[in-house]
PDB file of N, CA and C in Angstrom:
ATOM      1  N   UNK A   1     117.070  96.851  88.110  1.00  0.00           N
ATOM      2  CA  UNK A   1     116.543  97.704  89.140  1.00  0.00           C
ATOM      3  C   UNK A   1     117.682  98.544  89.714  1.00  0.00           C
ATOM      4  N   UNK A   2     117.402  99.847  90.400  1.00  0.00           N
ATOM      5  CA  UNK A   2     118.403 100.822  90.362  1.00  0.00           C
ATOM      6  C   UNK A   2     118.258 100.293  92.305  1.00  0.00           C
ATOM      7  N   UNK A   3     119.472 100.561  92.490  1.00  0.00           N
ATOM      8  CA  UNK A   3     120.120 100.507  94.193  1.00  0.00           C
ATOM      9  C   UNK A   3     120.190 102.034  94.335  1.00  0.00           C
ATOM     10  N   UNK A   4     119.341 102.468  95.003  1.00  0.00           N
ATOM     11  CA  UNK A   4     118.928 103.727  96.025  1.00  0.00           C
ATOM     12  C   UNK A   4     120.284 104.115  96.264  1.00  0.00           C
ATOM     13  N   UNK A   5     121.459 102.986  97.152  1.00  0.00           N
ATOM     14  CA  UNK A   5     122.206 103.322  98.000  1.00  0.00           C
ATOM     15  C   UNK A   5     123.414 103.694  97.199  1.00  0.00           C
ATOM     16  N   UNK A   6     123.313 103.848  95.867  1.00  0.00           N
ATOM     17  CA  UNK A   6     124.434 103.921  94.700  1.00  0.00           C
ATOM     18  C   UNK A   6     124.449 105.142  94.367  1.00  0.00           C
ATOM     19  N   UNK A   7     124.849 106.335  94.756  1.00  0.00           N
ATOM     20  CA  UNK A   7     124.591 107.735  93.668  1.00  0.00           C
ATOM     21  C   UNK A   7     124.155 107.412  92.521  1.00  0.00           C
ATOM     22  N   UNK A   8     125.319 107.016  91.686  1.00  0.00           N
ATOM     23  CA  UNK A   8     125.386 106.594  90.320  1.00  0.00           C
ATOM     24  C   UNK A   8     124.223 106.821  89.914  1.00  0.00           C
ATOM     25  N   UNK A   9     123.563 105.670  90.350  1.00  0.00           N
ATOM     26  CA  UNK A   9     122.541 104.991  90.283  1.00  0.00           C
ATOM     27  C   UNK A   9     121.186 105.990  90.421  1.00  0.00           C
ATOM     28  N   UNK A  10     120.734 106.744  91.070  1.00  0.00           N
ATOM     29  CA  UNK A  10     119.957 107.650  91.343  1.00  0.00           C
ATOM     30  C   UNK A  10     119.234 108.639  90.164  1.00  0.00           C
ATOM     31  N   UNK A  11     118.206 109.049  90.417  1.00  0.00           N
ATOM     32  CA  UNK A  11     117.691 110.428  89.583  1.00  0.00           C
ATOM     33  C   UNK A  11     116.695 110.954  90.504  1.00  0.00           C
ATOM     34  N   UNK A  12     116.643 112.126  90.170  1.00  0.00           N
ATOM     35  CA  UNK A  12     115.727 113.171  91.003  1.00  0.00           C
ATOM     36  C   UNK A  12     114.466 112.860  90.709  1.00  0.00           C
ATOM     37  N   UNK A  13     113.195 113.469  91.421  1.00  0.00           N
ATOM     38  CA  UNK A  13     112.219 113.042  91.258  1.00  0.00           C
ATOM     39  C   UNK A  13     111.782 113.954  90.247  1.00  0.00           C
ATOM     40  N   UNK A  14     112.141 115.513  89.864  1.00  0.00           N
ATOM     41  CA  UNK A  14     112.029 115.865  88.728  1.00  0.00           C
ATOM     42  C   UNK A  14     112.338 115.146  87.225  1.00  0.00           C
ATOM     43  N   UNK A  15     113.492 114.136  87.720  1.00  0.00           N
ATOM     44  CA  UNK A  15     113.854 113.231  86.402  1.00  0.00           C
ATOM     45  C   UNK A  15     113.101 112.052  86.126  1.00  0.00           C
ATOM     46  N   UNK A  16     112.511 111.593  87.111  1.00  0.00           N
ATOM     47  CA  UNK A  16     111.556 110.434  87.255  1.00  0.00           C
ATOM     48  C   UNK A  16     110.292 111.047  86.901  1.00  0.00           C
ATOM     49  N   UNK A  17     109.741 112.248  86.981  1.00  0.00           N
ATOM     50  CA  UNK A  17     108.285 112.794  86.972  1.00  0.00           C
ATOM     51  C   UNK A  17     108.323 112.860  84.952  1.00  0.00           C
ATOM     52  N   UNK A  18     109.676 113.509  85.047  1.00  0.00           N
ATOM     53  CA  UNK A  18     109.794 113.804  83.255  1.00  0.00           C
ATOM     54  C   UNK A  18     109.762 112.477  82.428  1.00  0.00           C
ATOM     55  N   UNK A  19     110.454 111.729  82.664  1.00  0.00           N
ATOM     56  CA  UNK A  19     110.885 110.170  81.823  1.00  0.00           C
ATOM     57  C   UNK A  19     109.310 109.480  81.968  1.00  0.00           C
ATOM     58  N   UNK A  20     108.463 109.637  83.045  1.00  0.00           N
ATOM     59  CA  UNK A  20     107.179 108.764  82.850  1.00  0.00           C
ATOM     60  C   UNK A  20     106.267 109.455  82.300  1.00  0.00           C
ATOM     61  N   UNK A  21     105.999 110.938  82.097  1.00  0.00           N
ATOM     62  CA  UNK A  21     105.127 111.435  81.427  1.00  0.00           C
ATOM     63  C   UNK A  21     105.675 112.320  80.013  1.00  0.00           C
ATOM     64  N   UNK A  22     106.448 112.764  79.809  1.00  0.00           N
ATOM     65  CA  UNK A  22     107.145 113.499  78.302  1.00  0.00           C
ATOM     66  C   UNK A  22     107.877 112.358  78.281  1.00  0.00           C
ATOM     67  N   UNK A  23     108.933 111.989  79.095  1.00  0.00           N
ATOM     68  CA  UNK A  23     109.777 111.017  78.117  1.00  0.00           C
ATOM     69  C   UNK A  23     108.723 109.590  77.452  1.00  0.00           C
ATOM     70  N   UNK A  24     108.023 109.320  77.955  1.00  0.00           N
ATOM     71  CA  UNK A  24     106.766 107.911  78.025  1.00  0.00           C
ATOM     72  C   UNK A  24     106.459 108.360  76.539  1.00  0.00           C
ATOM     73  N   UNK A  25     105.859 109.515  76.317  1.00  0.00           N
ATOM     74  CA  UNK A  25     105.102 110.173  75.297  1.00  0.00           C
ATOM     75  C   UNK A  25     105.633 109.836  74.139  1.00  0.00           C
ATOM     76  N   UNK A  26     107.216 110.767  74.330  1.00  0.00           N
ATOM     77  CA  UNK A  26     108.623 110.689  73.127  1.00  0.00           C
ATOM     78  C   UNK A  26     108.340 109.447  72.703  1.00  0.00           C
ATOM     79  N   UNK A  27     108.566 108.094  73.411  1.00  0.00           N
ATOM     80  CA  UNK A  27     108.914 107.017  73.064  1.00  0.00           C
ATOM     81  C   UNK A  27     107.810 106.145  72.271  1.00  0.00           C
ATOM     82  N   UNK A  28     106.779 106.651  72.873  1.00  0.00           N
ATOM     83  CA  UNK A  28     105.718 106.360  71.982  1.00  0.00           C
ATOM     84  C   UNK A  28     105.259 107.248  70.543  1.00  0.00           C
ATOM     85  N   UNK A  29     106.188 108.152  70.326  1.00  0.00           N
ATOM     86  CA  UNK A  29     105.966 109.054  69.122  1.00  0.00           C
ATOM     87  C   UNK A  29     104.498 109.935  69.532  1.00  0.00           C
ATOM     88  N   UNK A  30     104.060 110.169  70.513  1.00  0.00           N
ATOM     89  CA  UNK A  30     103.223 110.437  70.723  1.00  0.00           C
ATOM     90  C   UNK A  30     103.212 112.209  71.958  1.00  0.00           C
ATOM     91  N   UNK A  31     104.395 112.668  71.927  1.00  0.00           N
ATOM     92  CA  UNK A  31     104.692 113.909  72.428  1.00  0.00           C
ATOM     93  C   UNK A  31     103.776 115.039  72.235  1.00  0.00           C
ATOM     94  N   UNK A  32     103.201 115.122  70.847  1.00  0.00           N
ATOM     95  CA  UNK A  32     102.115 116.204  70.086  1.00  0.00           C
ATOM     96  C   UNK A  32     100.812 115.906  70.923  1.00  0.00           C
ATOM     97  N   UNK A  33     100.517 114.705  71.452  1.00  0.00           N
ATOM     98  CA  UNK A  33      99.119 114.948  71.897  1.00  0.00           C
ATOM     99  C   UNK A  33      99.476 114.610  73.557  1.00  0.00           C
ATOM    100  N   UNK A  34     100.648 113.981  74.027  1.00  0.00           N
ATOM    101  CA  UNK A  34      99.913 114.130  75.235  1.00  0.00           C
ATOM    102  C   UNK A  34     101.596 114.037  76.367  1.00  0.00           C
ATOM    103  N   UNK A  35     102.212 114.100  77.277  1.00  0.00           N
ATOM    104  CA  UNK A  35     102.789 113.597  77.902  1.00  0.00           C
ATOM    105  C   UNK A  35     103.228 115.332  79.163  1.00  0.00           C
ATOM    106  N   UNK A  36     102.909 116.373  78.207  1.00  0.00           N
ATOM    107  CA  UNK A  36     102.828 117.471  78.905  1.00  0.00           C
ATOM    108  C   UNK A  36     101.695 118.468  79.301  1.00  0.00           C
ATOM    109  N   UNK A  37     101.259 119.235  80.215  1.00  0.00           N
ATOM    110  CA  UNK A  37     100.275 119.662  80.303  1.00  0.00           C
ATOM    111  C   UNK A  37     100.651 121.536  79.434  1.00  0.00           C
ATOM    112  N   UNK A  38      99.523 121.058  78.563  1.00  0.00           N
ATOM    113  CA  UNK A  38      99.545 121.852  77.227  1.00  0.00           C
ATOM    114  C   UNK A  38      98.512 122.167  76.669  1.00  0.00           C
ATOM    115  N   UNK A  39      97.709 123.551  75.963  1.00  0.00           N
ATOM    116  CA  UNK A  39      96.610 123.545  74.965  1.00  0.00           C
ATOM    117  C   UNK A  39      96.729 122.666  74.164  1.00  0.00           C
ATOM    118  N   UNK A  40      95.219 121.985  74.054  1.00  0.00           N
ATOM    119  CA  UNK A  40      95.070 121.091  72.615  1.00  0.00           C
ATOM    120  C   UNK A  40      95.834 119.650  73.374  1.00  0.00           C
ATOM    121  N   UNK A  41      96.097 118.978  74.014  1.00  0.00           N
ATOM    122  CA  UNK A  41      96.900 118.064  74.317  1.00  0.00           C
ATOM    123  C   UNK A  41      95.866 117.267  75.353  1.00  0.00           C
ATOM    124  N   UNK A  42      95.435 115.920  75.844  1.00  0.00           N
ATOM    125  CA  UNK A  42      94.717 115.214  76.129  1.00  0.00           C
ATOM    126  C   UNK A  42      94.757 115.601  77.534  1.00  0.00           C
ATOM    127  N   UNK A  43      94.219 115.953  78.542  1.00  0.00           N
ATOM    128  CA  UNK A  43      94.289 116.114  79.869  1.00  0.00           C
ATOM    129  C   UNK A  43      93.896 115.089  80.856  1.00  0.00           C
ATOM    130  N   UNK A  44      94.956 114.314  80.913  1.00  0.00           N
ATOM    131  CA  UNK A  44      94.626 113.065  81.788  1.00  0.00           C
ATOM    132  C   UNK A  44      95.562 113.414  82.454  1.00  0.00           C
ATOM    133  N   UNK A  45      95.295 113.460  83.854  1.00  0.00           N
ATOM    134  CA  UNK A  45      95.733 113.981  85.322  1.00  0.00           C
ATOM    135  C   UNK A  45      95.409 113.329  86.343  1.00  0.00           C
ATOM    136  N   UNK A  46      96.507 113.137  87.378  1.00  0.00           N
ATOM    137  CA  UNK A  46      96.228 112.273  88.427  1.00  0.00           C
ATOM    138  C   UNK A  46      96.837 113.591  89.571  1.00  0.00           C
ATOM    139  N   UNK A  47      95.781 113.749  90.676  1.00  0.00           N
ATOM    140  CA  UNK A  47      96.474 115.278  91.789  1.00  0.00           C
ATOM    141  C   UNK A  47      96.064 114.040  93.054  1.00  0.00           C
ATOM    142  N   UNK A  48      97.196 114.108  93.766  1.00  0.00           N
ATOM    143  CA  UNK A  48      97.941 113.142  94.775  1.00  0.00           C
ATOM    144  C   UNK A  48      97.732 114.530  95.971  1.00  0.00           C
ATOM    145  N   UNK A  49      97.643 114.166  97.223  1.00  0.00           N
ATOM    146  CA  UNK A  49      97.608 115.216  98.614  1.00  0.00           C
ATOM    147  C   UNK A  49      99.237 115.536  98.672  1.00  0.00           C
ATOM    148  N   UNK A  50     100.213 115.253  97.773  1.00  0.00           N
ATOM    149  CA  UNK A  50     101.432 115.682  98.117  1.00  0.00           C
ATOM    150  C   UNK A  50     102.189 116.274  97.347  1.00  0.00           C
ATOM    151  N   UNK A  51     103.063 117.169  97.920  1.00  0.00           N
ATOM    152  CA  UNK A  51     103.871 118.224  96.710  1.00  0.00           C
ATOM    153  C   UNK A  51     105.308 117.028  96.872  1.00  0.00           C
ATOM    154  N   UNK A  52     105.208 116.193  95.683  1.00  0.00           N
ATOM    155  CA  UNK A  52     106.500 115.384  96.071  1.00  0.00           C
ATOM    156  C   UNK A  52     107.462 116.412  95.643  1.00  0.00           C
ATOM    157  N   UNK A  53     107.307 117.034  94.877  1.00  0.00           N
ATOM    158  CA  UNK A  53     109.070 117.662  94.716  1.00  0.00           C
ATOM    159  C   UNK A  53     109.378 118.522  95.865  1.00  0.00           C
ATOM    160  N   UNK A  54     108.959 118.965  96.562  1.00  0.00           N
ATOM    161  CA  UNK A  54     109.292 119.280  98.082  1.00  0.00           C
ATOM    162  C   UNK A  54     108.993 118.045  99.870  1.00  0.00           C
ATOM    163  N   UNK A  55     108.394 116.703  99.106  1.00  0.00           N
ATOM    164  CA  UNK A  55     108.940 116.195 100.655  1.00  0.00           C
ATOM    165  C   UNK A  55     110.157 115.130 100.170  1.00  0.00           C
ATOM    166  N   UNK A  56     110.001 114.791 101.306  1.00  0.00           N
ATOM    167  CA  UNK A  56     111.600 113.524 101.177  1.00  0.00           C
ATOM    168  C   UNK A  56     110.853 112.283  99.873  1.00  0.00           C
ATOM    169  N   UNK A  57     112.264 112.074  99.146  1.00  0.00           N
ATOM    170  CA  UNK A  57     111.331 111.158  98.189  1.00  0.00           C
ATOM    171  C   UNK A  57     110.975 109.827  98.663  1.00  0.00           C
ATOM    172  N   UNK A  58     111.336 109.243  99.998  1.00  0.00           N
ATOM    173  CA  UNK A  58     110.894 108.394 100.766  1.00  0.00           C
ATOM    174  C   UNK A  58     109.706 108.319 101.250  1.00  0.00           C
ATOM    175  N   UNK A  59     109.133 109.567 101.467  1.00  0.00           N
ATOM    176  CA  UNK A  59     107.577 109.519 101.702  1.00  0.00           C
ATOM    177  C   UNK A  59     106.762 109.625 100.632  1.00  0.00           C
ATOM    178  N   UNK A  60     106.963 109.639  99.394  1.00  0.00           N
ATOM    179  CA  UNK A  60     106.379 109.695  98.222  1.00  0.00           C
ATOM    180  C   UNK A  60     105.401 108.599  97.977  1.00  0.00           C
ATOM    181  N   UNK A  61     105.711 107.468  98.702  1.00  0.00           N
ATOM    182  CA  UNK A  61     104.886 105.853  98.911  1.00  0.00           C
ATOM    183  C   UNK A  61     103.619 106.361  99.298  1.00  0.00           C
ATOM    184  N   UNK A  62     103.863 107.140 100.867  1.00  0.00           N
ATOM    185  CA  UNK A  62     102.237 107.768 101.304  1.00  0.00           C
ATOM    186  C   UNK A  62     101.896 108.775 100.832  1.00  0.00           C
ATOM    187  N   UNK A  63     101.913 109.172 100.140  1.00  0.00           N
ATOM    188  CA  UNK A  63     100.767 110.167  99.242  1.00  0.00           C
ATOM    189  C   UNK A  63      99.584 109.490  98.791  1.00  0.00           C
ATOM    190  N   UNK A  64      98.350 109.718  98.814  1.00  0.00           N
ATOM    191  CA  UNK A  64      97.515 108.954  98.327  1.00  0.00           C
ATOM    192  C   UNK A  64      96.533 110.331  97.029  1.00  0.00           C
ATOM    193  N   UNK A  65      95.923 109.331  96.127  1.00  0.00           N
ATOM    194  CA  UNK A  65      95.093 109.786  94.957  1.00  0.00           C
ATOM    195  C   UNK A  65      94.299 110.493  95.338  1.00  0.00           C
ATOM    196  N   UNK A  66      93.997 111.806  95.268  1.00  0.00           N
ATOM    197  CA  UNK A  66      92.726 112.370  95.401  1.00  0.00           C
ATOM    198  C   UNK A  66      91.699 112.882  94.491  1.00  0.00           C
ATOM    199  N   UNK A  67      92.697 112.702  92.890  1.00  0.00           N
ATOM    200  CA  UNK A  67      91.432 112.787  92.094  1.00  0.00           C
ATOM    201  C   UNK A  67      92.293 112.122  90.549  1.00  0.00           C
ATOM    202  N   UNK A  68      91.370 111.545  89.877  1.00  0.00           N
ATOM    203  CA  UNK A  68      92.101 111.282  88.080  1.00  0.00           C
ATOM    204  C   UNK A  68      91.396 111.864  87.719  1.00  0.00           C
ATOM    205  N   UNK A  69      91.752 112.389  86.155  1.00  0.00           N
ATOM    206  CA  UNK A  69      90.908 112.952  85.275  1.00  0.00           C
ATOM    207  C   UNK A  69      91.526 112.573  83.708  1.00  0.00           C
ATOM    208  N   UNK A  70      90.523 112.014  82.995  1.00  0.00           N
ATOM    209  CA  UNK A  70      90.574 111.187  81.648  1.00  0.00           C
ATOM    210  C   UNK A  70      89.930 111.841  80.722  1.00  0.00           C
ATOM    211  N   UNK A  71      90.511 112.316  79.427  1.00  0.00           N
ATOM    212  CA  UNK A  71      89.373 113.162  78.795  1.00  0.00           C
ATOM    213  C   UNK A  71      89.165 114.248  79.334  1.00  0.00           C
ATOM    214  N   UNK A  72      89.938 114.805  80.038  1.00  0.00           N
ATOM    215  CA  UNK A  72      88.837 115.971  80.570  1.00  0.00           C
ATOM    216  C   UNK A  72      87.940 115.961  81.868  1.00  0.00           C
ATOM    217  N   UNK A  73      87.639 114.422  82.203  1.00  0.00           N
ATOM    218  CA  UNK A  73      86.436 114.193  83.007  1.00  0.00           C
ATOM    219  C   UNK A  73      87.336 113.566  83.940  1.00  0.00           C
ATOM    220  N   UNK A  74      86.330 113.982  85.048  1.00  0.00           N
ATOM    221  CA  UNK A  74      86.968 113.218  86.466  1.00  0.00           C
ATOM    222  C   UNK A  74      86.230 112.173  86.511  1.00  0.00           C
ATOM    223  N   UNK A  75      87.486 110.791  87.011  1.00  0.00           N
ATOM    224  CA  UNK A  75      86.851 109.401  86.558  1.00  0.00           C
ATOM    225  C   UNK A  75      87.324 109.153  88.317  1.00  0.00           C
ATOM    226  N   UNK A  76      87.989 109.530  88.755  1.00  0.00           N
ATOM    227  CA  UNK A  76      88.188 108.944  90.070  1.00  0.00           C
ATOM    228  C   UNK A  76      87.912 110.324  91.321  1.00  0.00           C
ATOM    229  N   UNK A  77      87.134 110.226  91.834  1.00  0.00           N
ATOM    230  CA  UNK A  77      87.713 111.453  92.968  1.00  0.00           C
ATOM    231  C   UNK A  77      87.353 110.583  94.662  1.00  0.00           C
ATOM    232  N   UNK A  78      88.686 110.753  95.482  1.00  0.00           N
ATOM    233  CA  UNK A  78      88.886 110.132  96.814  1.00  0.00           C
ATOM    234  C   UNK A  78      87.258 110.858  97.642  1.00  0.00           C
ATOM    235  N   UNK A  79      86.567 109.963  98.231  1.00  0.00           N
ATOM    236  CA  UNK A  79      85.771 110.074  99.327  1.00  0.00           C
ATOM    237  C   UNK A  79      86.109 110.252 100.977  1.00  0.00           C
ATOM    238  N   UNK A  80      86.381 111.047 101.843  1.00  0.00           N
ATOM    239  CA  UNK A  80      86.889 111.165 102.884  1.00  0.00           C
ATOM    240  C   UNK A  80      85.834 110.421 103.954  1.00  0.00           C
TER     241      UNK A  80
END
């Protein structure tokens, strides 16, 4: 586990957003169909109420789900 309080140690949340969805993909040999949002490529999407790459990445915890989409289809959408 990485210590926050370490530079070293650290990555941006642009580097964390890339490594779980393209890098995830790469590793699974599976880059061609899905890990970027792309024509022809599987559109499974999760849209959160927050622009994390603009707040503190400390508040990134409270962002909550406001919609998934699997296939194409919305499988989750938040009820207010």
């Amino acid at each position: 586990m990485r210590n926050q309080n370490i530079p070293e140690q650290k990555i941006s949340v642009t580097e964390a957003v890339r490594a779980y969805t393209a890098g995830s993909a790469y590793a699974e040999f599976s880059e061609k169909e899905k890990g970027t949002i792309s024509p022809g490529k599987l559109a499974d999407l999760v849209i959160i109420d927050a622009n994390i790459f603009q707040i503190d990445p400390k508040e990134i915890e409270k962002a909550h789900v406001v919609m998934t989409i699997m296939d194409g289809r919305v499988i989750y959408e938040r009820r207010e």
